[in-house]
PDB file of N, CA and C in Angstrom:
ATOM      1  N   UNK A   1     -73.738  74.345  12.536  1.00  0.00           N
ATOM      2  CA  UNK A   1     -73.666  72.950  12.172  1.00  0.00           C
ATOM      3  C   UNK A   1     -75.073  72.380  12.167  1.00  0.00           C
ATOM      4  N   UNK A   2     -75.538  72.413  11.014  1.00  0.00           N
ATOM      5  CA  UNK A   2     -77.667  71.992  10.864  1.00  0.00           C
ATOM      6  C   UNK A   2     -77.144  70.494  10.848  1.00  0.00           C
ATOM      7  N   UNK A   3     -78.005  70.123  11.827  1.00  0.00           N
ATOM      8  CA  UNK A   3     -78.153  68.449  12.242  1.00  0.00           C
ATOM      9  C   UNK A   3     -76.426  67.626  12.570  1.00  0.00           C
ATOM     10  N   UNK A   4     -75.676  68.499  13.065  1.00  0.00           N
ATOM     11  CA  UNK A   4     -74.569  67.681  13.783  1.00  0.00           C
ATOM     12  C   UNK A   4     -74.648  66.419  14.285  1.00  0.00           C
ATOM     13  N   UNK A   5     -75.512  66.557  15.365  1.00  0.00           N
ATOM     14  CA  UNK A   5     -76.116  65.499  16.185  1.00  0.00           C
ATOM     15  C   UNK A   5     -76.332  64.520  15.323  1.00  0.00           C
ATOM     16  N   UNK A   6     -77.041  64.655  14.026  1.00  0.00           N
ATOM     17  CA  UNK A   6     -77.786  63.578  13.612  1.00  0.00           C
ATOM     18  C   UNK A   6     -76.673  62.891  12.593  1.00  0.00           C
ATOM     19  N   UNK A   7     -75.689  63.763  12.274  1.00  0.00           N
ATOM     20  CA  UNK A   7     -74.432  62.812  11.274  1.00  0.00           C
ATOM     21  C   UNK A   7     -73.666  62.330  11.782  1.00  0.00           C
ATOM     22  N   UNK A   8     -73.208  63.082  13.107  1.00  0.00           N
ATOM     23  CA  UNK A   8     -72.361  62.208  14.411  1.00  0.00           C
ATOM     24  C   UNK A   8     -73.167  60.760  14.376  1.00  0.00           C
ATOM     25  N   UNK A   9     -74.096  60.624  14.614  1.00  0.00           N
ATOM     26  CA  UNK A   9     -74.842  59.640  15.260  1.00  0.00           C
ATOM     27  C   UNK A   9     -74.974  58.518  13.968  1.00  0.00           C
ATOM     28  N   UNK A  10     -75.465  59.184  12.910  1.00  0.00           N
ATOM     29  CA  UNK A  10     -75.266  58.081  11.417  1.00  0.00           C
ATOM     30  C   UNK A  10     -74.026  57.783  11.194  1.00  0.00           C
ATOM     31  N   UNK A  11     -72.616  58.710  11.453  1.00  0.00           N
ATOM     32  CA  UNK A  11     -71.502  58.074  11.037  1.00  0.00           C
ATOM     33  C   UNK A  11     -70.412  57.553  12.096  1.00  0.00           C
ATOM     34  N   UNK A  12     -70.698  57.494  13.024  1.00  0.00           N
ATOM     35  CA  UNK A  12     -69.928  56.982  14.478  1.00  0.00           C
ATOM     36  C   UNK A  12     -70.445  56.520  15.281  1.00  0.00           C
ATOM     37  N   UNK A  13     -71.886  56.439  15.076  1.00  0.00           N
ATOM     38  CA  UNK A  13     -72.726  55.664  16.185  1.00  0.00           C
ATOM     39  C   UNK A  13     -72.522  56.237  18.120  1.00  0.00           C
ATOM     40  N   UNK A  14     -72.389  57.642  17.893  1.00  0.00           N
ATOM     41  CA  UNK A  14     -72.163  58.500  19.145  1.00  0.00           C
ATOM     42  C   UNK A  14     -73.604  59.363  19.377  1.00  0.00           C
ATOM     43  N   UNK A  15     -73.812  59.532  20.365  1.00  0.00           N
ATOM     44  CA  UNK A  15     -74.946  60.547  20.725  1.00  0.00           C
ATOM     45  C   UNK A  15     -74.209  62.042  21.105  1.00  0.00           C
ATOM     46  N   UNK A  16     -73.136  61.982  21.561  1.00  0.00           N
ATOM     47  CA  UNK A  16     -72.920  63.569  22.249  1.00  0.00           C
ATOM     48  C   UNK A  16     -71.414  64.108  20.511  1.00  0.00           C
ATOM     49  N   UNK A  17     -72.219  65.319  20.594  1.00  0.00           N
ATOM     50  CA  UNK A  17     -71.190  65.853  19.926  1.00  0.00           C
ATOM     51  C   UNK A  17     -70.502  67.402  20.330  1.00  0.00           C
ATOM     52  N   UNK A  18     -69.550  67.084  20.424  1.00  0.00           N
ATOM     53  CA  UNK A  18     -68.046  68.425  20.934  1.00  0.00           C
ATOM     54  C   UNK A  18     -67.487  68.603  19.795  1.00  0.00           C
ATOM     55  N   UNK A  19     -67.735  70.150  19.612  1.00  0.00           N
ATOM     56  CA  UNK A  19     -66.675  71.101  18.139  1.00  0.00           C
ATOM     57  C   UNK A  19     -65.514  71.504  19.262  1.00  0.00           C
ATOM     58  N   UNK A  20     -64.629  71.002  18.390  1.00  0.00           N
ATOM     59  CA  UNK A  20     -63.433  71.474  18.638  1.00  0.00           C
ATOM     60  C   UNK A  20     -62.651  72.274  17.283  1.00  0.00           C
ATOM     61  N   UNK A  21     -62.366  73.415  17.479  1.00  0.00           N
ATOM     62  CA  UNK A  21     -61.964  73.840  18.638  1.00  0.00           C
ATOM     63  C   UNK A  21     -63.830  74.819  18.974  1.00  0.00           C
ATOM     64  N   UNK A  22     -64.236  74.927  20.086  1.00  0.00           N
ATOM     65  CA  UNK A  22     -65.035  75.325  20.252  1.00  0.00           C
ATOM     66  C   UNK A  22     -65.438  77.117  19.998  1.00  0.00           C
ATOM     67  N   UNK A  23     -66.470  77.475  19.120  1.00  0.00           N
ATOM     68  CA  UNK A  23     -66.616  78.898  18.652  1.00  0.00           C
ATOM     69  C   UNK A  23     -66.469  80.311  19.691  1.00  0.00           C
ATOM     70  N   UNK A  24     -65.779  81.240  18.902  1.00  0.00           N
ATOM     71  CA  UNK A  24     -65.207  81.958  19.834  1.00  0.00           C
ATOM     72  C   UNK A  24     -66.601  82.876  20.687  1.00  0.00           C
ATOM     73  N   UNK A  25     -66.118  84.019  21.380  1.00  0.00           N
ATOM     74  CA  UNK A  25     -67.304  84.488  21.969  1.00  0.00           C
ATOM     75  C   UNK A  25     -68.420  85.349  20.911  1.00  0.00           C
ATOM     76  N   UNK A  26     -67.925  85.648  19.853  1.00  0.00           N
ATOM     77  CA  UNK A  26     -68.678  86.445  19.145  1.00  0.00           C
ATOM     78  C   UNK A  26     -68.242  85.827  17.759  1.00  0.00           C
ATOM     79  N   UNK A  27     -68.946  86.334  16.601  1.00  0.00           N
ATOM     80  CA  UNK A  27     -68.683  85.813  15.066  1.00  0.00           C
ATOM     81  C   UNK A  27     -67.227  86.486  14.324  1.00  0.00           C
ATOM     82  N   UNK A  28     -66.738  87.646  15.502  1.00  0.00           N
ATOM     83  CA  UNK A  28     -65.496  88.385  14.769  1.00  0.00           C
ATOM     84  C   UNK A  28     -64.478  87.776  15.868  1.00  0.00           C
ATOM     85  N   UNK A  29     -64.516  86.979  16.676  1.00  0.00           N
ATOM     86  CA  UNK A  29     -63.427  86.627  17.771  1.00  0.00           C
ATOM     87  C   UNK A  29     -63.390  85.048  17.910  1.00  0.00           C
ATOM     88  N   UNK A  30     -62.793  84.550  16.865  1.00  0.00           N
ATOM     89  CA  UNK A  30     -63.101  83.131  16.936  1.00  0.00           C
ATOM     90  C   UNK A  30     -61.622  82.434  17.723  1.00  0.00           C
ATOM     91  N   UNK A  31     -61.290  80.900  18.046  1.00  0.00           N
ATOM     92  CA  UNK A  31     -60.166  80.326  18.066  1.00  0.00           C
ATOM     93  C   UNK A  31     -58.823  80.507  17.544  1.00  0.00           C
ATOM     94  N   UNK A  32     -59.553  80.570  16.101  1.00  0.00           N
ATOM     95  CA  UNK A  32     -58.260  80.773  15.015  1.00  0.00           C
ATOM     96  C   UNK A  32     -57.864  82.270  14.990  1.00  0.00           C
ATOM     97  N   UNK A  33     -59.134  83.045  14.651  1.00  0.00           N
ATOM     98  CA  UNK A  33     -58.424  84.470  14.285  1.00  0.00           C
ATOM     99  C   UNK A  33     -59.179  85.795  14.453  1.00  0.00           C
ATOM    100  N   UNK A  34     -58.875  86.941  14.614  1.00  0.00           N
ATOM    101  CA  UNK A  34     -59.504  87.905  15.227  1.00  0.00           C
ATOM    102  C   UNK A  34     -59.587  88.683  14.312  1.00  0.00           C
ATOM    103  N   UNK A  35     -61.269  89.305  13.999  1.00  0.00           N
ATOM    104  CA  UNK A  35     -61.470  90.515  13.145  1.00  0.00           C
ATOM    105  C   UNK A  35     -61.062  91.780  13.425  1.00  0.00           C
ATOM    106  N   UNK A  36     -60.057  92.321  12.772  1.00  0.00           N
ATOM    107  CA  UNK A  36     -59.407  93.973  13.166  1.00  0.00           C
ATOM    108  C   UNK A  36     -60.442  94.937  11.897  1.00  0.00           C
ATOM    109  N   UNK A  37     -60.247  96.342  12.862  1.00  0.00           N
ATOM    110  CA  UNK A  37     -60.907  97.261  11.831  1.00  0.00           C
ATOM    111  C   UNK A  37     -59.780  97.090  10.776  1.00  0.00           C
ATOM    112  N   UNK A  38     -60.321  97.490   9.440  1.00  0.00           N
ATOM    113  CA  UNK A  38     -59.551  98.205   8.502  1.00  0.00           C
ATOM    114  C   UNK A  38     -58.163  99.110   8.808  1.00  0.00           C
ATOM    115  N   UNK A  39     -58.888 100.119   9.423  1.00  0.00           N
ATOM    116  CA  UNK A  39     -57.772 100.980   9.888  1.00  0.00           C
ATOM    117  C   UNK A  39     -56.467 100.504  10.845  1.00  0.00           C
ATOM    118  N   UNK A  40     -56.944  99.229  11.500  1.00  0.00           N
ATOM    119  CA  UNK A  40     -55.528  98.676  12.606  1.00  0.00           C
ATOM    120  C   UNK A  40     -54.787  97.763  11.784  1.00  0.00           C
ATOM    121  N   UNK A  41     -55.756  96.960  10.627  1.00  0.00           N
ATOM    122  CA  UNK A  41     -54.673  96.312   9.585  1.00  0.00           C
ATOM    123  C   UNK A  41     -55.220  96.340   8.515  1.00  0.00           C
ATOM    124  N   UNK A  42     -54.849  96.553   7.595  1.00  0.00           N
ATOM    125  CA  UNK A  42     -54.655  96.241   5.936  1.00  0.00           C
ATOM    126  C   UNK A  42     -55.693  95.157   5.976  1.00  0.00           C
ATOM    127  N   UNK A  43     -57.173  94.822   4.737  1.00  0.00           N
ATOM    128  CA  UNK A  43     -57.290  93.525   4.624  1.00  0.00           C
ATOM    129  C   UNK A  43     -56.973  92.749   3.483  1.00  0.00           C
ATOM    130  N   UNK A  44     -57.420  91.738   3.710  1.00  0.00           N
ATOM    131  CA  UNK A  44     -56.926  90.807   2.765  1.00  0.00           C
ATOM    132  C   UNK A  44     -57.720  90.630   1.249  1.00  0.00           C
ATOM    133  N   UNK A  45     -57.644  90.259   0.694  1.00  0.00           N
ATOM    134  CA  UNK A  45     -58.275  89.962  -0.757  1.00  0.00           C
ATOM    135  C   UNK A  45     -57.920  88.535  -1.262  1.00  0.00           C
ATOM    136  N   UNK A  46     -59.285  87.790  -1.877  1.00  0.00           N
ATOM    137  CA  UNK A  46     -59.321  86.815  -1.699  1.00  0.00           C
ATOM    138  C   UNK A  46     -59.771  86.349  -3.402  1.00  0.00           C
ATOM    139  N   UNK A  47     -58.821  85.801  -3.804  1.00  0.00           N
ATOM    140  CA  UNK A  47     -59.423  85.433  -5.286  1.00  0.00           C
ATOM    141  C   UNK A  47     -59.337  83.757  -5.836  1.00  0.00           C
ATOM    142  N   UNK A  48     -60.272  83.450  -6.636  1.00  0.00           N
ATOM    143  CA  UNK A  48     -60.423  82.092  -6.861  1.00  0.00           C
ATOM    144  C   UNK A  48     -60.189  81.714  -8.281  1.00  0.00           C
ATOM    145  N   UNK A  49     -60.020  81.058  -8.871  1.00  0.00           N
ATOM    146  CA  UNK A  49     -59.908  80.481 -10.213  1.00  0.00           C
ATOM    147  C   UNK A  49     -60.986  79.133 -10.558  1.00  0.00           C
ATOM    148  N   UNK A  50     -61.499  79.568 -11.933  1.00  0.00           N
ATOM    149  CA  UNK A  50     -62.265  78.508 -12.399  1.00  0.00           C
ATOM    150  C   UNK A  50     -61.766  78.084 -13.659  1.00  0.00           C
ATOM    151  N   UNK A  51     -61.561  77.029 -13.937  1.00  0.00           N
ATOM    152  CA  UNK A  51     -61.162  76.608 -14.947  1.00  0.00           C
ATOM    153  C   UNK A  51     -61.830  74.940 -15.480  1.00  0.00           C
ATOM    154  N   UNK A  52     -62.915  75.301 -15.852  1.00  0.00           N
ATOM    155  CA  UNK A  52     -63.836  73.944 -15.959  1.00  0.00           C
ATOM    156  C   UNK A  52     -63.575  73.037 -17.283  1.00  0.00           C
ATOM    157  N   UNK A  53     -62.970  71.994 -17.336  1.00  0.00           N
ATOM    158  CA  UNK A  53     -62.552  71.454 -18.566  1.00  0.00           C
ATOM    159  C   UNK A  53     -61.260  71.734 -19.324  1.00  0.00           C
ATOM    160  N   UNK A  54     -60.265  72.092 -18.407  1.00  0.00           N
ATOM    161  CA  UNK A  54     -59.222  71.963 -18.363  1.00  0.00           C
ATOM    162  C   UNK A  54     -58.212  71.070 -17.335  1.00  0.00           C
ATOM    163  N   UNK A  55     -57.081  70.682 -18.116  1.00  0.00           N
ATOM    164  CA  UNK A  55     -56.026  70.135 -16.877  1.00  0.00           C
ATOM    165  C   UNK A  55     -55.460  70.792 -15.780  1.00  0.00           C
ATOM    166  N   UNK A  56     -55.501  69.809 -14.453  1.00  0.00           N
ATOM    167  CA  UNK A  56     -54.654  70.985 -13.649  1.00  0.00           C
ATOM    168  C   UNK A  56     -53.556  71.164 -13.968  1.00  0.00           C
ATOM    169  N   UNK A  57     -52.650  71.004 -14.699  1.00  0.00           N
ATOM    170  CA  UNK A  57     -51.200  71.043 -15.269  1.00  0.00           C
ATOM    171  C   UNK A  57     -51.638  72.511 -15.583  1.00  0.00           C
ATOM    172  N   UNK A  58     -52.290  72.681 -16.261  1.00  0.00           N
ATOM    173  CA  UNK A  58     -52.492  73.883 -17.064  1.00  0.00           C
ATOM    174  C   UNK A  58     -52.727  74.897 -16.581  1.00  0.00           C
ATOM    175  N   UNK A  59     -54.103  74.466 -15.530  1.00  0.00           N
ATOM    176  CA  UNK A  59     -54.237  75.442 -14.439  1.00  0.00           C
ATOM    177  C   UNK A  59     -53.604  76.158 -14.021  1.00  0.00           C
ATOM    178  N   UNK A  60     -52.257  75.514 -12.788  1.00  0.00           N
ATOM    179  CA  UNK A  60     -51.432  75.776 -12.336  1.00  0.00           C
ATOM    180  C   UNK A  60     -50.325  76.494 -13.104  1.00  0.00           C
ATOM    181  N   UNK A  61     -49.729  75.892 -14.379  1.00  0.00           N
ATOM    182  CA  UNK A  61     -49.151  76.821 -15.149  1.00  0.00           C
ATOM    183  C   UNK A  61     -49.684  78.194 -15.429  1.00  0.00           C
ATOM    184  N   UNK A  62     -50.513  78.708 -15.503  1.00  0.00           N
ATOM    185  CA  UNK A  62     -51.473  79.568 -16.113  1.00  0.00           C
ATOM    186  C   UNK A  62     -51.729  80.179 -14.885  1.00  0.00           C
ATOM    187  N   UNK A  63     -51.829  79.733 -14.197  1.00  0.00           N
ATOM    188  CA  UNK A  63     -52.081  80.996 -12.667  1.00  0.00           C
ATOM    189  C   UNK A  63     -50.568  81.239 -11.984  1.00  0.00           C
ATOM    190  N   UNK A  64     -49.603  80.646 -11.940  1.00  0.00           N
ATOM    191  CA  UNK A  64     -47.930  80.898 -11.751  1.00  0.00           C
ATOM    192  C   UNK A  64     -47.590  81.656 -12.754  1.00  0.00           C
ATOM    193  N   UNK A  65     -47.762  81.917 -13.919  1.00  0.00           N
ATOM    194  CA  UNK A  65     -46.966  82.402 -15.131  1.00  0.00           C
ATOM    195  C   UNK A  65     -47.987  84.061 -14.994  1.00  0.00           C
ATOM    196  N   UNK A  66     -48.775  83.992 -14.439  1.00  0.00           N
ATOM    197  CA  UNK A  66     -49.616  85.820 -14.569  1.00  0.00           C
ATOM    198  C   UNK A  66     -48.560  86.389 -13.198  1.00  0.00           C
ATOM    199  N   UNK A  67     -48.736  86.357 -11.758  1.00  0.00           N
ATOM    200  CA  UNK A  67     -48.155  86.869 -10.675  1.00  0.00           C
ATOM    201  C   UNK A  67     -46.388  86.780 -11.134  1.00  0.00           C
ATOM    202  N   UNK A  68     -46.036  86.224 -12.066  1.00  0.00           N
ATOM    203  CA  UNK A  68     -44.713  85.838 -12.209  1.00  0.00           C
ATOM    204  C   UNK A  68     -44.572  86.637 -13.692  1.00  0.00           C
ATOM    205  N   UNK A  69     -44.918  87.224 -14.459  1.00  0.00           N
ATOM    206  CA  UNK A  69     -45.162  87.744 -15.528  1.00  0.00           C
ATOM    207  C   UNK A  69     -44.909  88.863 -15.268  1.00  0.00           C
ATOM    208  N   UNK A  70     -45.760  89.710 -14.104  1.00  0.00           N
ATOM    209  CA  UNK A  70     -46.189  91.083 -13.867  1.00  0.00           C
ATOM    210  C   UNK A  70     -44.343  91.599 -12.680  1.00  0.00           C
ATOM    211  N   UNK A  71     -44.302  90.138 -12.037  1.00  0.00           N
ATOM    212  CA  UNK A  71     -43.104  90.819 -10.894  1.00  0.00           C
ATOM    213  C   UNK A  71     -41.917  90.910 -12.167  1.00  0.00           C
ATOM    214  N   UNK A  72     -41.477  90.071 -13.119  1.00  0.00           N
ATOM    215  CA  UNK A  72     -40.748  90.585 -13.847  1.00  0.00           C
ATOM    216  C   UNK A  72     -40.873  91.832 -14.547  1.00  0.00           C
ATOM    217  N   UNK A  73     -41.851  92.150 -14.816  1.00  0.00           N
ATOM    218  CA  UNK A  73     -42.310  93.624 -15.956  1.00  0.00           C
ATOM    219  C   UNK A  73     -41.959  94.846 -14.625  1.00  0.00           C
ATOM    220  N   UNK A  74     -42.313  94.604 -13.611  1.00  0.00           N
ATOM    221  CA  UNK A  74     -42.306  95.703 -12.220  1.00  0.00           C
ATOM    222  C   UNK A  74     -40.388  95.646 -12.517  1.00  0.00           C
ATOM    223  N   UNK A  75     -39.705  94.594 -12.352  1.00  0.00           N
ATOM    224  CA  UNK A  75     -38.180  94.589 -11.742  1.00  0.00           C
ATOM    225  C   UNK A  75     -37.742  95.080 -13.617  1.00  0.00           C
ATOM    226  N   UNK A  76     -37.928  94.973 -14.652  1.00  0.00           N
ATOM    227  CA  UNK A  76     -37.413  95.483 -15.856  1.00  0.00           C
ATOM    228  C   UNK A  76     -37.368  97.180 -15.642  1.00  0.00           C
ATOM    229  N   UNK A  77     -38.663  97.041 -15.402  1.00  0.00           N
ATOM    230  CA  UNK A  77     -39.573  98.770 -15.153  1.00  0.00           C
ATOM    231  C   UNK A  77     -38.537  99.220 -14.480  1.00  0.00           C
ATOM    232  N   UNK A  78     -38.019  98.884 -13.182  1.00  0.00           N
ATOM    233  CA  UNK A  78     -37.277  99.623 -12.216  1.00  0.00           C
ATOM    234  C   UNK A  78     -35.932  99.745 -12.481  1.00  0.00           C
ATOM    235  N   UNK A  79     -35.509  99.534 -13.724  1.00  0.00           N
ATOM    236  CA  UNK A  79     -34.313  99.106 -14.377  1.00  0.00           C
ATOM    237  C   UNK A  79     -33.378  97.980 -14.356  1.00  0.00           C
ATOM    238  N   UNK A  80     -34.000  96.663 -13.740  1.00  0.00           N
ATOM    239  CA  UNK A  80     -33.532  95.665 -13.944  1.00  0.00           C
ATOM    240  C   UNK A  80     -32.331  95.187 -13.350  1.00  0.00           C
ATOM    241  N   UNK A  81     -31.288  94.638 -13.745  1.00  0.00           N
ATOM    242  CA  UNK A  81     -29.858  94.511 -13.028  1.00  0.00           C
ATOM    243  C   UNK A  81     -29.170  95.564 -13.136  1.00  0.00           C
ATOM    244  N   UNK A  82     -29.991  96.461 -14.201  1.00  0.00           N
ATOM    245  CA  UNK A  82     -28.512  98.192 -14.142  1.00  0.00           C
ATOM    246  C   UNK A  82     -28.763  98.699 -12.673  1.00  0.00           C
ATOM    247  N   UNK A  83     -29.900  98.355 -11.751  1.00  0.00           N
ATOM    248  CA  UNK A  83     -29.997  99.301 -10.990  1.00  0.00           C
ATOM    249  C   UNK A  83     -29.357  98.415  -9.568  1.00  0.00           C
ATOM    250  N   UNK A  84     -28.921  99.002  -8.893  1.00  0.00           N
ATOM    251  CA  UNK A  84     -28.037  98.411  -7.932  1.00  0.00           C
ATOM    252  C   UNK A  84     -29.014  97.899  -6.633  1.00  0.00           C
ATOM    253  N   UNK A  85     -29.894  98.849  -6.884  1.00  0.00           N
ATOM    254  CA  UNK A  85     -30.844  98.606  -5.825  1.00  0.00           C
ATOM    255  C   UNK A  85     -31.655  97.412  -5.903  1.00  0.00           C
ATOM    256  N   UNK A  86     -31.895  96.870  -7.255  1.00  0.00           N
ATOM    257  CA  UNK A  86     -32.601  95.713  -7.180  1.00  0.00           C
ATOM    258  C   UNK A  86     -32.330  94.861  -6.989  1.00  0.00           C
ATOM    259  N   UNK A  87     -32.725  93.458  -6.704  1.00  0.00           N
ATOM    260  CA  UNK A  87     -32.259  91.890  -6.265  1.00  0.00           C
ATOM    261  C   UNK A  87     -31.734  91.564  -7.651  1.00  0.00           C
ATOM    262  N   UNK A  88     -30.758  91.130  -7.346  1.00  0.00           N
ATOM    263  CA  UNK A  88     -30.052  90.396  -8.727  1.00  0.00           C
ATOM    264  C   UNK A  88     -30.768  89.043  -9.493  1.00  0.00           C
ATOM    265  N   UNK A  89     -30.505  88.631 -10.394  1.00  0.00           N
ATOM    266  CA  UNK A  89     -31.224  87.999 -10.863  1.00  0.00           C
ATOM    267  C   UNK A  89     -30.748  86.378 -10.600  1.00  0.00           C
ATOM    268  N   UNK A  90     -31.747  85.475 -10.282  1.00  0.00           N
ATOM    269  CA  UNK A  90     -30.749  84.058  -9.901  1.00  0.00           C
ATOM    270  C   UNK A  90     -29.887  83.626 -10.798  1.00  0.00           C
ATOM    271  N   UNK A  91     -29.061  82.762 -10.046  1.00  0.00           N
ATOM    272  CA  UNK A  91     -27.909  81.878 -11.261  1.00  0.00           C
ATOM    273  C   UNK A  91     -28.039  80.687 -11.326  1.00  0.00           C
TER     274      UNK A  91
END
């Protein structure tokens, strides 16, 4: 936090400043959440969207309709409602 002190103090008129929740003991062991090797869990993957000069209507349509595109093509692939094993389709 570069100059805490000094935005506390411009925007609340306080001298002492407390992070809460306060940083864990190391940069992989924080409050919120704990860094595991690879090997003890799976990680995560993290992706962003840019869409500069467009609506978010569109946005949002357009990033729901790809993850929702591909799980239908996977459940057709697997044979669809012929196969007993798959989730039926809503009504």
């Amino acid at each position: 936090m570069r100059r805490a002190s000094d935005q506390i103090r411009a925007l609340f008129g306080r001298r002492g400043v407390e992070v809460f929740p306060p940083p864990g003991p190391n940069r992989l062991d924080s409050f919120f959440a704990q860094t595991l090797p690879l090997d003890r869990q799976p990680g995560r993957l993290y992706i962003a969207v840019s869409a500069q000069g467009h609506s978010l209507k569109k946005l949002l349509l357009r990033s729901y309709l790809a993850p929702l595109g591909a799980a239908q093509k996977a459940w057709l692939d697997e044979g669809g409602a012929k196969d007993p094993n798959n989730a039926p389709t809503p009504t």
